[in-house]
PDB file of N, CA and C in Angstrom:
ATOM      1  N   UNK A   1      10.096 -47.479  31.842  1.00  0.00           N
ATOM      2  CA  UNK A   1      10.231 -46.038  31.970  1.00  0.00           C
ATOM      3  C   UNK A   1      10.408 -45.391  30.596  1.00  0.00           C
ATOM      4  N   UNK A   2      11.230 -46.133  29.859  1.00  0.00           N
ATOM      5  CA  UNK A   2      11.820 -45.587  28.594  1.00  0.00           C
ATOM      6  C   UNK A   2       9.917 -45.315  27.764  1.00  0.00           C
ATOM      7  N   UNK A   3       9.877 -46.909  27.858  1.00  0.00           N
ATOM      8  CA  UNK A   3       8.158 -47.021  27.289  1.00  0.00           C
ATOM      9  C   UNK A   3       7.149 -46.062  27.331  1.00  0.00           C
ATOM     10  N   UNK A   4       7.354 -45.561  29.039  1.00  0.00           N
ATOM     11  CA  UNK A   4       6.028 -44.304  29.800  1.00  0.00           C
ATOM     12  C   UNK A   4       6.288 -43.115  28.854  1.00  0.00           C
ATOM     13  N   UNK A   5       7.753 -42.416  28.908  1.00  0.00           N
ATOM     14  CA  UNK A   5       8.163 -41.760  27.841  1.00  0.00           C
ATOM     15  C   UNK A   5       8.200 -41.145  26.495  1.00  0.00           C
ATOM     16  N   UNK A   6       8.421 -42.516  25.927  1.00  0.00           N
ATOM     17  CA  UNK A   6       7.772 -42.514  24.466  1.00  0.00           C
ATOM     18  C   UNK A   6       6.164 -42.816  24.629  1.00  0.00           C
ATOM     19  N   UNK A   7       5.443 -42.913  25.309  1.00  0.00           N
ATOM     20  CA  UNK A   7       3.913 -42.871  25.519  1.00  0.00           C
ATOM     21  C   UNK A   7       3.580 -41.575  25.465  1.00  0.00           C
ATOM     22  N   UNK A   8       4.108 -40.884  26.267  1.00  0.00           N
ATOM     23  CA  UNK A   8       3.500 -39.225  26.813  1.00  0.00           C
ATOM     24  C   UNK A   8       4.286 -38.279  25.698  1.00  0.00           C
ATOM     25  N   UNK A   9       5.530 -38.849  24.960  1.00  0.00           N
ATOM     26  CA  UNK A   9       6.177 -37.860  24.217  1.00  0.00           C
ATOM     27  C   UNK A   9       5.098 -37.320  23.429  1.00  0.00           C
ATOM     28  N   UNK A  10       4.307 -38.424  22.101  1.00  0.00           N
ATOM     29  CA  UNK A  10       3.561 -37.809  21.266  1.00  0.00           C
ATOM     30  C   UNK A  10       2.294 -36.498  21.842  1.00  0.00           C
ATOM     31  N   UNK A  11       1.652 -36.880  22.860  1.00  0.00           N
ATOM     32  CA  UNK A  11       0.577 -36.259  23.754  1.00  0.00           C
ATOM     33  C   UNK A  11       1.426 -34.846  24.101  1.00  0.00           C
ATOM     34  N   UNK A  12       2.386 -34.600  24.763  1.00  0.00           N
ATOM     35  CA  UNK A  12       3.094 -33.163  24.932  1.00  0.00           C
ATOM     36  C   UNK A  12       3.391 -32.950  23.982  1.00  0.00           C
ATOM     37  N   UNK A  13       3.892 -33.034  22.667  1.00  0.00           N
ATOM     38  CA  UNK A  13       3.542 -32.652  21.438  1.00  0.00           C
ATOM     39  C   UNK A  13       2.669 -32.199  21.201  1.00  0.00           C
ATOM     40  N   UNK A  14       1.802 -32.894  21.025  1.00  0.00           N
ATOM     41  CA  UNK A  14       0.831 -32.298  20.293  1.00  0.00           C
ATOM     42  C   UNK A  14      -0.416 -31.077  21.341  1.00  0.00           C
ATOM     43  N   UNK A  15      -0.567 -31.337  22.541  1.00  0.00           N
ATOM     44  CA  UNK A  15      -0.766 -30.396  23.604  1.00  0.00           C
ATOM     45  C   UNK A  15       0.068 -28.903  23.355  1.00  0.00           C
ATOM     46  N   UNK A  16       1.640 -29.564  22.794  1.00  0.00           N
ATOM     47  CA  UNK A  16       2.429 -27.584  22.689  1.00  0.00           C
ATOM     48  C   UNK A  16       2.281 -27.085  21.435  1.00  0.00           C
ATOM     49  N   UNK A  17       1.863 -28.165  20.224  1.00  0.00           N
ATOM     50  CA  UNK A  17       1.631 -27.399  19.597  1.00  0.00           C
ATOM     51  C   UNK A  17       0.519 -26.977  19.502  1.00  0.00           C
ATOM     52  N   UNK A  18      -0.440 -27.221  20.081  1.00  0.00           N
ATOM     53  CA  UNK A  18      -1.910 -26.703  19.884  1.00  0.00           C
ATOM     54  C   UNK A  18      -1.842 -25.458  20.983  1.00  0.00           C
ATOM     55  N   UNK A  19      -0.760 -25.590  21.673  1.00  0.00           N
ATOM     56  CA  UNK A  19      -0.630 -24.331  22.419  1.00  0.00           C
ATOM     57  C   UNK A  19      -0.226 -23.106  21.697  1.00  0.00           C
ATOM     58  N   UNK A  20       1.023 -23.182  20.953  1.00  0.00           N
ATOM     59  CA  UNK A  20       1.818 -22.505  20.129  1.00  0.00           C
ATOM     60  C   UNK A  20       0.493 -22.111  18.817  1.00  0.00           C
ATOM     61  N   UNK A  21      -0.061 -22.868  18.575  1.00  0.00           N
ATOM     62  CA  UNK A  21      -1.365 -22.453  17.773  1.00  0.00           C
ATOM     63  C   UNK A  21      -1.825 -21.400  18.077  1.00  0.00           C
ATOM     64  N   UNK A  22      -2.470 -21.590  19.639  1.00  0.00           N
ATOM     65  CA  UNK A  22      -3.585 -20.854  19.711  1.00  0.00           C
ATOM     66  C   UNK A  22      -2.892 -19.462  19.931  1.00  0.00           C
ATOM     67  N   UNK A  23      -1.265 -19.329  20.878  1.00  0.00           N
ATOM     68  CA  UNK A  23      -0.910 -18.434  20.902  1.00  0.00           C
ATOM     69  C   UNK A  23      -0.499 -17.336  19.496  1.00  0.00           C
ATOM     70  N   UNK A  24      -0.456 -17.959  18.726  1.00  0.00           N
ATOM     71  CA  UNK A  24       0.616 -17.637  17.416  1.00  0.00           C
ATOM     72  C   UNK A  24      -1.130 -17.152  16.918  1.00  0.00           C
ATOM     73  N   UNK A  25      -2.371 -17.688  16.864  1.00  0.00           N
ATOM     74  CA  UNK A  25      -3.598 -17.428  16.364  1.00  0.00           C
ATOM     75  C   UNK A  25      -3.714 -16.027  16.716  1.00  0.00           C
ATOM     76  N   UNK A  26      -3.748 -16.095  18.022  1.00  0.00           N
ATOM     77  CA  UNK A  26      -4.049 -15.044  18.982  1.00  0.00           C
ATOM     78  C   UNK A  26      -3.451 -13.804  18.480  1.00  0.00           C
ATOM     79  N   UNK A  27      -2.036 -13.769  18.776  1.00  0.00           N
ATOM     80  CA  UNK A  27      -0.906 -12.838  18.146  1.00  0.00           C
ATOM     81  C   UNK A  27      -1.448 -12.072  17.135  1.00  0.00           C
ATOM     82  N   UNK A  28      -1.609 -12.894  15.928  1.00  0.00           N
ATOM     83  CA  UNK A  28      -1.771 -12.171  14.839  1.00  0.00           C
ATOM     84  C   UNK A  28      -3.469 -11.668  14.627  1.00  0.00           C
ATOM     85  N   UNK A  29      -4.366 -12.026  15.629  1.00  0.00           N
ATOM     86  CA  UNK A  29      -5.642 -11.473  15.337  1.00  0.00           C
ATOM     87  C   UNK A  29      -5.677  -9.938  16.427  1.00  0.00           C
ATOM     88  N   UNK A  30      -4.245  -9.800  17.104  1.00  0.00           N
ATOM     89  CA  UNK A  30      -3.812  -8.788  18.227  1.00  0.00           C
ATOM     90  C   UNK A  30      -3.719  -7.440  16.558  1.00  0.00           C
ATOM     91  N   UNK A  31      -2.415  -8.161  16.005  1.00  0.00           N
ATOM     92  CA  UNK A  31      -1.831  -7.330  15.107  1.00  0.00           C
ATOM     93  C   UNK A  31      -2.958  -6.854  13.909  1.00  0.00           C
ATOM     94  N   UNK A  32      -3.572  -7.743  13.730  1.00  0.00           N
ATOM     95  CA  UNK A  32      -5.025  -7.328  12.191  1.00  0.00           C
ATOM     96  C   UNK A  32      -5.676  -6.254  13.220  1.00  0.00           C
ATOM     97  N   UNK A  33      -5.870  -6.159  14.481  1.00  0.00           N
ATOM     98  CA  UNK A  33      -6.617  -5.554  15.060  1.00  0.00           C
ATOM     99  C   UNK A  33      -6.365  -4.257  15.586  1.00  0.00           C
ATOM    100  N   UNK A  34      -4.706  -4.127  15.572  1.00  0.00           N
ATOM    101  CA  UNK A  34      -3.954  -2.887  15.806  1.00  0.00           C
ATOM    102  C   UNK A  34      -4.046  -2.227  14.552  1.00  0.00           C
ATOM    103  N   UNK A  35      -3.659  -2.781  13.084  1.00  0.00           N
ATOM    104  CA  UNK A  35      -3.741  -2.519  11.818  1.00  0.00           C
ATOM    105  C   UNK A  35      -4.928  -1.573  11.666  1.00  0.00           C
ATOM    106  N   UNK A  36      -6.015  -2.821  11.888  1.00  0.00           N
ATOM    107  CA  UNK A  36      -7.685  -2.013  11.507  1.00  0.00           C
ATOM    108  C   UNK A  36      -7.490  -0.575  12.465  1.00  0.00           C
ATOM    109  N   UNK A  37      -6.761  -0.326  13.161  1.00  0.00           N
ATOM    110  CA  UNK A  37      -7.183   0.695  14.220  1.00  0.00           C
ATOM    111  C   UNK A  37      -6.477   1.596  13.425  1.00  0.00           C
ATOM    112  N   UNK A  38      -5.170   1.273  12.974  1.00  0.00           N
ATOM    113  CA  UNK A  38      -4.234   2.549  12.384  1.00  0.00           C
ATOM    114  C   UNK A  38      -4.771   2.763  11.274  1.00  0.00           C
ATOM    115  N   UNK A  39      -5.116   1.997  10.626  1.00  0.00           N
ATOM    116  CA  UNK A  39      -5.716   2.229   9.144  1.00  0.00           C
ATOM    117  C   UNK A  39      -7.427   2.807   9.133  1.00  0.00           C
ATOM    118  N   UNK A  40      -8.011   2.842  10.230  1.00  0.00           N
ATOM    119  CA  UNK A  40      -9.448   3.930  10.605  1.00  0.00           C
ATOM    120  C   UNK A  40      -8.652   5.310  10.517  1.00  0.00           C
ATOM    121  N   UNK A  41      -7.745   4.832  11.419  1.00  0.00           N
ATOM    122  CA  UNK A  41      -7.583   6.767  11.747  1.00  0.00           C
ATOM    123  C   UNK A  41      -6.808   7.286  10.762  1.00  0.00           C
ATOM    124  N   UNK A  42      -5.888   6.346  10.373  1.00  0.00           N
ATOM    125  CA  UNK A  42      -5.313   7.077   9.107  1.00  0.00           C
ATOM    126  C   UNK A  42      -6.204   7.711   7.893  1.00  0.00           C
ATOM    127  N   UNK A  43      -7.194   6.771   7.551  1.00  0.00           N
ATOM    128  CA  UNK A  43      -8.552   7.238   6.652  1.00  0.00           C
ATOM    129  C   UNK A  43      -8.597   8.205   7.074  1.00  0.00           C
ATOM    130  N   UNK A  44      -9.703   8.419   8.551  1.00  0.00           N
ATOM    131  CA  UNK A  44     -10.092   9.698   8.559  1.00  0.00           C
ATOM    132  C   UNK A  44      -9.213  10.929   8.514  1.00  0.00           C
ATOM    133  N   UNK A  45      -8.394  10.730   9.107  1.00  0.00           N
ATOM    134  CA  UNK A  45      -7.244  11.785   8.646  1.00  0.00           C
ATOM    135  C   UNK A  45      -7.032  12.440   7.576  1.00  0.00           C
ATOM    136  N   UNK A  46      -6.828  11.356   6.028  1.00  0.00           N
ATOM    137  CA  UNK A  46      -6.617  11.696   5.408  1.00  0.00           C
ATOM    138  C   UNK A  46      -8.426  12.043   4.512  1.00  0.00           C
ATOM    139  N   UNK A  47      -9.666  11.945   5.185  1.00  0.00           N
ATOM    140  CA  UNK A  47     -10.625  12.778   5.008  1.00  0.00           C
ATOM    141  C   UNK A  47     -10.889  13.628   5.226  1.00  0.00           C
ATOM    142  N   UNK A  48     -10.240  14.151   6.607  1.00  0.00           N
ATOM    143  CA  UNK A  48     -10.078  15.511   7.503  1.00  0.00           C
ATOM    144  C   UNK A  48      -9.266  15.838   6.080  1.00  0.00           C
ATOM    145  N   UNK A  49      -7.961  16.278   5.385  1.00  0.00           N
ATOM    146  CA  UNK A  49      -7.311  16.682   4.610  1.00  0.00           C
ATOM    147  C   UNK A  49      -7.876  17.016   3.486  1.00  0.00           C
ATOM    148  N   UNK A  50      -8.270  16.706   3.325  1.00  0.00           N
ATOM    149  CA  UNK A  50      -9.231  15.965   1.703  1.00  0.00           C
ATOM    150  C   UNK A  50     -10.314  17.225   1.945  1.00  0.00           C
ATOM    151  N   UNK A  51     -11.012  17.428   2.782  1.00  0.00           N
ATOM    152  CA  UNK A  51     -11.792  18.508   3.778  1.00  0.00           C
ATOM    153  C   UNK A  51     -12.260  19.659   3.115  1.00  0.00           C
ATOM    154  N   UNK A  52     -10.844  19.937   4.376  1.00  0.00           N
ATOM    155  CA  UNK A  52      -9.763  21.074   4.154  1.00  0.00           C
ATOM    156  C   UNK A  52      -9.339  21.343   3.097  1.00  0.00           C
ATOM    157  N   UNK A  53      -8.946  20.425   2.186  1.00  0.00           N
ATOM    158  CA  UNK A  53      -8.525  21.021   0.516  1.00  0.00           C
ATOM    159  C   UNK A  53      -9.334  21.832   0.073  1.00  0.00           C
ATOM    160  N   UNK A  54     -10.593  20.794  -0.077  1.00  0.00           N
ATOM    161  CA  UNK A  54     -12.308  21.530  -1.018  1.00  0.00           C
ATOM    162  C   UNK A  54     -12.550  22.479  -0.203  1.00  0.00           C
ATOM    163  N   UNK A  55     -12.909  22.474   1.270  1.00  0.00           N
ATOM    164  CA  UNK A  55     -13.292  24.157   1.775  1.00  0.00           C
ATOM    165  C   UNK A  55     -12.960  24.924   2.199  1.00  0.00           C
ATOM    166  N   UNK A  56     -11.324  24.573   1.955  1.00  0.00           N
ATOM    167  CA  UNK A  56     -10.175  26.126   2.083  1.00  0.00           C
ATOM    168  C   UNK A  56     -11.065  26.913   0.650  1.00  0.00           C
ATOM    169  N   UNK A  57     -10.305  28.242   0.957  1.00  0.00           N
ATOM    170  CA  UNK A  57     -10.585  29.341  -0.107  1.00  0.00           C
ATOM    171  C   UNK A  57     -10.262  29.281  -1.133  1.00  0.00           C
ATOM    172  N   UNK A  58     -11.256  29.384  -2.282  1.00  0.00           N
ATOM    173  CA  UNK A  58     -10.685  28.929  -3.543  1.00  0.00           C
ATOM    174  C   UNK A  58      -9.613  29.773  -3.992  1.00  0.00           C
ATOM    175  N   UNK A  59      -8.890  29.490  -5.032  1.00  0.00           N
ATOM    176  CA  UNK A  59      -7.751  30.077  -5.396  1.00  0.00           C
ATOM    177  C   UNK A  59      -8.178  30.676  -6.946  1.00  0.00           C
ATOM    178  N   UNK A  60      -7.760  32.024  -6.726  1.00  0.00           N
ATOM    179  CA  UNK A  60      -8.108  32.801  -8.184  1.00  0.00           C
ATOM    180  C   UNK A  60      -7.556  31.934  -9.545  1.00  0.00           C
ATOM    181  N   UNK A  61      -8.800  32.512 -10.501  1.00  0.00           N
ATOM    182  CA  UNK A  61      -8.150  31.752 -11.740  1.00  0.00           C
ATOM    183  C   UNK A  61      -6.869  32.392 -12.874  1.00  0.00           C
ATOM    184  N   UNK A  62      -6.162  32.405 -13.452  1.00  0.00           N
ATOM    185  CA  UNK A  62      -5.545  33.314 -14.350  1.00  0.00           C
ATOM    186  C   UNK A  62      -6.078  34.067 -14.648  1.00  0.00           C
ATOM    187  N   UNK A  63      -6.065  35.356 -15.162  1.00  0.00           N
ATOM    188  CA  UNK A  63      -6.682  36.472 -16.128  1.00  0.00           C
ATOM    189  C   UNK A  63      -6.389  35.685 -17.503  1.00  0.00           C
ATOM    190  N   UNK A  64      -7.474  35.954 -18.224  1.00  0.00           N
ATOM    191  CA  UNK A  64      -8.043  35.831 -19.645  1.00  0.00           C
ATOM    192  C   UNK A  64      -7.444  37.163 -20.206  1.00  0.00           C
ATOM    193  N   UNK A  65      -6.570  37.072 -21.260  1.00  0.00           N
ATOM    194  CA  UNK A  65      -6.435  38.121 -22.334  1.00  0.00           C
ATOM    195  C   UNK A  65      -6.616  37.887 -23.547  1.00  0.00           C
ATOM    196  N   UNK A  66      -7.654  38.731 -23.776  1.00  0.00           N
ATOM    197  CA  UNK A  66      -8.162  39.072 -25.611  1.00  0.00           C
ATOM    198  C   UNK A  66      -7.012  38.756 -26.391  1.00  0.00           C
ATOM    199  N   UNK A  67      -7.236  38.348 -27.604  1.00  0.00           N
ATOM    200  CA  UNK A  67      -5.763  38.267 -28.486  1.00  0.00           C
ATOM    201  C   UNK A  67      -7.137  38.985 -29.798  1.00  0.00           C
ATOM    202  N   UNK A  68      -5.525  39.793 -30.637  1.00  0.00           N
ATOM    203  CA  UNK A  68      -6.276  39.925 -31.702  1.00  0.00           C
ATOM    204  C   UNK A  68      -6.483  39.037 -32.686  1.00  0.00           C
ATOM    205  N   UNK A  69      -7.575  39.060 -33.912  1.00  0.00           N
ATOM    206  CA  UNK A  69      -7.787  37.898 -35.102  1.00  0.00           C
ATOM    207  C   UNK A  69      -6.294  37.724 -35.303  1.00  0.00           C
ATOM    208  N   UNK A  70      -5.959  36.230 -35.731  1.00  0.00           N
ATOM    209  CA  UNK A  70      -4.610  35.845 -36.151  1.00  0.00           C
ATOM    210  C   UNK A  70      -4.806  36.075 -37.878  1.00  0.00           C
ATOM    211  N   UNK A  71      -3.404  37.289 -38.283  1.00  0.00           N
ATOM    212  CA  UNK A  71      -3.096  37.161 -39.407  1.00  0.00           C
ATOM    213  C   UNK A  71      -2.141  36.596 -39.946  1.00  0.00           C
ATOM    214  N   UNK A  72      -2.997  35.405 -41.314  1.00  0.00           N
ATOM    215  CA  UNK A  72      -1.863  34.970 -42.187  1.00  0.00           C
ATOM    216  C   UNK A  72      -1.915  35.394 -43.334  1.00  0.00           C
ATOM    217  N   UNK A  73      -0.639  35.856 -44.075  1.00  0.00           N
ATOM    218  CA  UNK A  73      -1.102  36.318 -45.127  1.00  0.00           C
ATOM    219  C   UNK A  73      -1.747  35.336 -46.027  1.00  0.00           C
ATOM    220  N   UNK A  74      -2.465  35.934 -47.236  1.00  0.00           N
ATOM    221  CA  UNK A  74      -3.763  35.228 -47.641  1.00  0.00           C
ATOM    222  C   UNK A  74      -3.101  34.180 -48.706  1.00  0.00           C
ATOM    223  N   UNK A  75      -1.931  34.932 -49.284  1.00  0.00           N
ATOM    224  CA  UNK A  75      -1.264  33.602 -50.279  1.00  0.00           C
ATOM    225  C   UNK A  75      -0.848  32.230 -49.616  1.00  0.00           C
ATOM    226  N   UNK A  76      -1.038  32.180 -48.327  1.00  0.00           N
ATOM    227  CA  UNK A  76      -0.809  30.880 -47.964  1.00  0.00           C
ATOM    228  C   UNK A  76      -1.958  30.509 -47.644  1.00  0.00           C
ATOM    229  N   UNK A  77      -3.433  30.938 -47.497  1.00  0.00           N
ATOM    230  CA  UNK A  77      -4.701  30.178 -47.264  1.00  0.00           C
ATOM    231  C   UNK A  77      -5.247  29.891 -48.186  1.00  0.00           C
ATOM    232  N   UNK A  78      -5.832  28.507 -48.305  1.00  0.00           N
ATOM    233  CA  UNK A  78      -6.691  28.194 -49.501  1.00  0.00           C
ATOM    234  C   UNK A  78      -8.404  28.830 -49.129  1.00  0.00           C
ATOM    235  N   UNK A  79      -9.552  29.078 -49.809  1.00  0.00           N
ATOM    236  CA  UNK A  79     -10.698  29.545 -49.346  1.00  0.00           C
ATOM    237  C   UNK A  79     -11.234  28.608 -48.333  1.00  0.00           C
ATOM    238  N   UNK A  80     -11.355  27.353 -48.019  1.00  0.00           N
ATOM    239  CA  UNK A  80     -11.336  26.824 -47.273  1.00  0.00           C
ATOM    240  C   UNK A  80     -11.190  27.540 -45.592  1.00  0.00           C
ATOM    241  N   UNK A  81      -9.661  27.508 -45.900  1.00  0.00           N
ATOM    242  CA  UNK A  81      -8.960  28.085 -44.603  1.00  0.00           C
ATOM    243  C   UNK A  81      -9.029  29.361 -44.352  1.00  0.00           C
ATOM    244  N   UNK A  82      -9.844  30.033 -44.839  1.00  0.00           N
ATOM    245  CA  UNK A  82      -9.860  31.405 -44.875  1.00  0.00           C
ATOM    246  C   UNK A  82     -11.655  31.554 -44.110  1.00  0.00           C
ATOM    247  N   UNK A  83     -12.643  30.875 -44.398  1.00  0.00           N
ATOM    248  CA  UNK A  83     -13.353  30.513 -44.312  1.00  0.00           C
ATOM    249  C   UNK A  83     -13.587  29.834 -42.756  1.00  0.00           C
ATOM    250  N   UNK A  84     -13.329  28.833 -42.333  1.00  0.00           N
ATOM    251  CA  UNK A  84     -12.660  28.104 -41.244  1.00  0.00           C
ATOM    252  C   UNK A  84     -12.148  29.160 -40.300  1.00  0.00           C
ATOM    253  N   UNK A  85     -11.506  29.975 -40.511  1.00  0.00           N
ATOM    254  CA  UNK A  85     -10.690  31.299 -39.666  1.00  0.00           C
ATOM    255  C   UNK A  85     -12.084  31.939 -39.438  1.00  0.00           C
ATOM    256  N   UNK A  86     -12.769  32.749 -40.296  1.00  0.00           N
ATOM    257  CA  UNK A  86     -13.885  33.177 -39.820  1.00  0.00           C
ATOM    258  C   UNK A  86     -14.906  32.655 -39.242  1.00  0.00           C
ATOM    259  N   UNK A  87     -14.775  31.408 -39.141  1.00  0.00           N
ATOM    260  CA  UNK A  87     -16.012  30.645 -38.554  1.00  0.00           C
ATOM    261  C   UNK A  87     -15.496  30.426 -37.279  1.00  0.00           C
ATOM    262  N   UNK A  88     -14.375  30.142 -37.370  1.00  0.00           N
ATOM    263  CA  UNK A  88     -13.836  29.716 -35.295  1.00  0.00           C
ATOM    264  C   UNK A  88     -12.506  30.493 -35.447  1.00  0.00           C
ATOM    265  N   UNK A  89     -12.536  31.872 -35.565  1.00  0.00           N
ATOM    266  CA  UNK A  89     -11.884  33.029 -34.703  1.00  0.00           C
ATOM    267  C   UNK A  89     -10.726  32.539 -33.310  1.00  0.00           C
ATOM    268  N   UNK A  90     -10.072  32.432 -33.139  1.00  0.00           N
ATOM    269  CA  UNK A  90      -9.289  32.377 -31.604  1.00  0.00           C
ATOM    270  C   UNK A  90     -10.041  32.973 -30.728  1.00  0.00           C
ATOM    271  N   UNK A  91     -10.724  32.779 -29.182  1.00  0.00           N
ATOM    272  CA  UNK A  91     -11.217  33.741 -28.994  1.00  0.00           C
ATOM    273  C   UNK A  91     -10.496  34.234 -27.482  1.00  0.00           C
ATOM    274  N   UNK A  92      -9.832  33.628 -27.008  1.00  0.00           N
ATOM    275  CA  UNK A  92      -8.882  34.438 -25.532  1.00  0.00           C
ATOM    276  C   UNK A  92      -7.577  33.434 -25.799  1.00  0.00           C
ATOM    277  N   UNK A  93      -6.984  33.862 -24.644  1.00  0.00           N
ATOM    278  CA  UNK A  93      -5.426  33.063 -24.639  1.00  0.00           C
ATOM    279  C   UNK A  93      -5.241  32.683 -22.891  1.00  0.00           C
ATOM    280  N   UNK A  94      -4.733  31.893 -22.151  1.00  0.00           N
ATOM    281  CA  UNK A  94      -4.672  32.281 -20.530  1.00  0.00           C
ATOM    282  C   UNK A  94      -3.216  32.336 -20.395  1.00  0.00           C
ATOM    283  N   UNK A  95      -3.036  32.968 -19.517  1.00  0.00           N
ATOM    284  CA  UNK A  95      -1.670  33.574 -18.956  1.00  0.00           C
ATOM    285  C   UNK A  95      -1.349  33.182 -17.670  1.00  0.00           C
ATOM    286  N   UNK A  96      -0.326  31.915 -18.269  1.00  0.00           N
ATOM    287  CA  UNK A  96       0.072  30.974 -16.991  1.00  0.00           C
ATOM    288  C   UNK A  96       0.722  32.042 -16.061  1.00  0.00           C
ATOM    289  N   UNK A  97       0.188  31.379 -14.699  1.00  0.00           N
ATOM    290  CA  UNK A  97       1.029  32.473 -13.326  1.00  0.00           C
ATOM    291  C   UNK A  97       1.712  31.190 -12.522  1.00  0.00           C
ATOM    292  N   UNK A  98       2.455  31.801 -11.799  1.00  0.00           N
ATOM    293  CA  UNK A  98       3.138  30.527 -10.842  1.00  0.00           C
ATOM    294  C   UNK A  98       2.366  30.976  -9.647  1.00  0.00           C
ATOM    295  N   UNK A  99       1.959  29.668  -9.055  1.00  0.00           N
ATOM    296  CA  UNK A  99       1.551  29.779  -7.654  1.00  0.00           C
ATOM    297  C   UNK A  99       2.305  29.558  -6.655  1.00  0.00           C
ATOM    298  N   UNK A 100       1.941  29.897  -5.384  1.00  0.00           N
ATOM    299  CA  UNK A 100       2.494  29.648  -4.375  1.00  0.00           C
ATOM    300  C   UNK A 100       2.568  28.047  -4.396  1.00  0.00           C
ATOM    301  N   UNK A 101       3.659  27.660  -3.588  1.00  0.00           N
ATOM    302  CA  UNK A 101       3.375  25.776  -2.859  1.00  0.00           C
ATOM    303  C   UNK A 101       2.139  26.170  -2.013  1.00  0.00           C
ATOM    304  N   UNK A 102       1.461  24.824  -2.158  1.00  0.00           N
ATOM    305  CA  UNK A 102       0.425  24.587  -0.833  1.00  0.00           C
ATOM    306  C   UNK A 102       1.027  23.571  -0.267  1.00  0.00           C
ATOM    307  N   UNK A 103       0.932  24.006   1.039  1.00  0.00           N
ATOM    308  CA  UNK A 103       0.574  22.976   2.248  1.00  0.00           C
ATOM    309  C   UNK A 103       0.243  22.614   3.271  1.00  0.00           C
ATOM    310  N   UNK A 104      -0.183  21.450   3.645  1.00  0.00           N
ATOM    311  CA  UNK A 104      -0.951  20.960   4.788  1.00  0.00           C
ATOM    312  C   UNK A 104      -1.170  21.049   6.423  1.00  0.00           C
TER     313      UNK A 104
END
């Protein structure tokens, strides 16, 4: 009896674990498969958003204000720099605004 025992022990072994395999296989090709599902819709979601960003209404830009030529007095420019000034002038300035928050 003891003998029949230790005969069949190894065989139910290895029968539960090939059970516990396939279940434990199973399981986790359940969970990759719930994943892939949350992670589709989450994408599109966050393409729906993405959307909506680009073809909401654009948002005005700052106003541009003229500045006048910058004066330095001339004893501190060499001809060079005097030269240089007339060639690339300043030509606007922008005038940071605070915006509203956006959101979603």
């Amino acid at each position: 009896m003891i003998g029949l025992a230790m005969d069949k022990f190894p065989k139910k072994k290895m029968a539960e674990n090939e059970e516990f395999r396939c279940t434990m296989q199973q399981a986790i090709a359940t969970q990759f498969s719930s994943l892939g599902g949350s992670l589709i819709l989450n994408l599109q979601q966050a393409q729906m958003r993405l959307f909506n960003v680009v073809v909401a209404a654009p948002m005005p830009l700052p106003p541009i204000q003229l500045q006048p030529p910058v004066s330095v007095p001339s004893t501190l420019l060499t001809p060079t720099h005097t030269q240089m000034l007339r060639l690339n002038p300043p030509r606007h300035t922008v005038i940071p605004q605070t915006l509203p928050p956006y959101s979603l």
